[in-house]
Protein backbone atom coordinates (compact mmCIF):
# COMPACT_ATOMS: atom_id res chain seq x y z
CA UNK A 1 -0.80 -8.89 16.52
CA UNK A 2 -3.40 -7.86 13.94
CA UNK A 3 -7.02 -8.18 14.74
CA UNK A 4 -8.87 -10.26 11.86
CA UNK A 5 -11.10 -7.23 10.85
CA UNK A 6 -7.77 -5.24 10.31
CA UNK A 7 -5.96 -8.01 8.36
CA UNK A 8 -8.73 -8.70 6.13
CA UNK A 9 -8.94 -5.03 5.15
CA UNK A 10 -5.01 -4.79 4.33
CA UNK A 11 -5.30 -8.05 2.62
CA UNK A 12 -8.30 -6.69 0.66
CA UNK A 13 -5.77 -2.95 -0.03
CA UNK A 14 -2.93 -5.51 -1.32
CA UNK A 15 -4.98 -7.57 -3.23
CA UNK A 16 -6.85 -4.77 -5.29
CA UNK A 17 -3.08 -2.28 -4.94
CA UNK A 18 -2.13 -1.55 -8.67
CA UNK A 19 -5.90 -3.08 -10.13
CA UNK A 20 -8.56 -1.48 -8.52
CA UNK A 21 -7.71 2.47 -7.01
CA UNK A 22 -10.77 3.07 -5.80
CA UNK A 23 -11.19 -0.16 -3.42
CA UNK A 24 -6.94 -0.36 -2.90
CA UNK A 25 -7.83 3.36 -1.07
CA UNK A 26 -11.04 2.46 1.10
CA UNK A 27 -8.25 2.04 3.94
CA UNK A 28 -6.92 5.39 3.97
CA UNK A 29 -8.35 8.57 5.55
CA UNK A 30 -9.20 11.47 3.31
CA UNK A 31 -6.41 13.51 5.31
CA UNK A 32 -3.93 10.43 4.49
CA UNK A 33 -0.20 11.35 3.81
CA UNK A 34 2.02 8.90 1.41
CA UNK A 35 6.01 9.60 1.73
CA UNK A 36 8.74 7.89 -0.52
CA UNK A 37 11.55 9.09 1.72
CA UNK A 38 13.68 7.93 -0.92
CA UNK A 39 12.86 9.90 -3.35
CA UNK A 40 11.65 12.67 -2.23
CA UNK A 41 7.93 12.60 -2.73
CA UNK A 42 5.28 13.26 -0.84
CA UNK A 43 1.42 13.48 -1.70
CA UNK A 44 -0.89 15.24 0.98
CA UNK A 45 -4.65 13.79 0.61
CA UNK A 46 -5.61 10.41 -0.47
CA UNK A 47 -7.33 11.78 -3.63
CA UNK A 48 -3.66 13.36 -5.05
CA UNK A 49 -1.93 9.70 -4.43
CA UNK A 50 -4.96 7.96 -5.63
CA UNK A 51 -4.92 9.51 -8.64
CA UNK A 52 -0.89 9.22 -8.97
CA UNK A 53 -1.13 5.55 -8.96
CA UNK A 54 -3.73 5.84 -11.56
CA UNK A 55 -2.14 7.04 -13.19
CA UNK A 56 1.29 5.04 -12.74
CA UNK A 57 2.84 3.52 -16.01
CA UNK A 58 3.90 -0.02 -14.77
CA UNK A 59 1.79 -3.06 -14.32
CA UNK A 60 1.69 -4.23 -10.36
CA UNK A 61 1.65 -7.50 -8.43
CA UNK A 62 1.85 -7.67 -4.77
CA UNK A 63 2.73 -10.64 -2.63
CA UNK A 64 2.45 -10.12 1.49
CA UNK A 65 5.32 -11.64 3.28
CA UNK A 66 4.06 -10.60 6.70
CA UNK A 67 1.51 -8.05 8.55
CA UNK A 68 2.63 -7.01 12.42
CA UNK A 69 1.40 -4.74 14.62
CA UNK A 70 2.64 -3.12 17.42
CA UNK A 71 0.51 -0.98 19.42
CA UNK A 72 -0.52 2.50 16.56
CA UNK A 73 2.26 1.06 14.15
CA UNK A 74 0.93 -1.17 11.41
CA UNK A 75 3.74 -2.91 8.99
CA UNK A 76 3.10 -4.58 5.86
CA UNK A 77 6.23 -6.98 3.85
CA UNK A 78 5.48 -7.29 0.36
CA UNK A 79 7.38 -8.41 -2.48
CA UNK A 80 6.65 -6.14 -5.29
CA UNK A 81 6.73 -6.48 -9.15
CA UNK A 82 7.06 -4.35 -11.69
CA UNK A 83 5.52 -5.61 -15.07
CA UNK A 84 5.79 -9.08 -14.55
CA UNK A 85 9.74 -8.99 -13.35
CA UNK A 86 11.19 -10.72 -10.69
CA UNK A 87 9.80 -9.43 -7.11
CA UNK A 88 11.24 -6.78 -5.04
CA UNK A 89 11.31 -6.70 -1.28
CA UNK A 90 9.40 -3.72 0.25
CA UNK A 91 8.26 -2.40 3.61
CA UNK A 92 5.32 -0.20 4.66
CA UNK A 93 4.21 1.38 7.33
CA UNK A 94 1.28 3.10 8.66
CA UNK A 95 0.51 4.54 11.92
């Protein structure tokens, strides 16, 4: 279970994810890590993915589905679109 301190600071990262860079990143620690096992990528320091998603060429919208925590792990359900298309399902995790 999330404490309400916690949720209203992912809330605030998901509301302000693809709009706002510098408040989406307030969460993360300078020595942050973000992984797309999928693909391959991997970005060492919050500064080198904040700027990334600067960057990024697609216009975002987040939804949250669900937040859950379990003990260190911290999992966020989002639906995700891309320039206005039909959402996407996504997971993320943080521990």
């Amino acid at each position: 279970m999330l404490d309400p301190e916690l949720r209203a600071q992912l809330e605030r990262h998901w509301e302000y994810s693809g709009r706002d860079e510098d408040i989406a990143h307030e969460i993360y620690a300078d020595d942050a890590v973000l992984e797309f096992p999928q693909g391959g990528e991997r970005y060492e320091g919050v500064e080198n993915f904040r700027e990334w998603r600067r960057q990024y060429p697609a216009e975002l919208a987040f939804k949250i589905r669900r937040l859950e925590r379990w003990g260190d792990l911290v999992v966020a359900e989002n639906l995700i679109s891309y320039d206005g298309a039909p959402p996407m399902y996504t997971v993320n995790s943080s521990s």
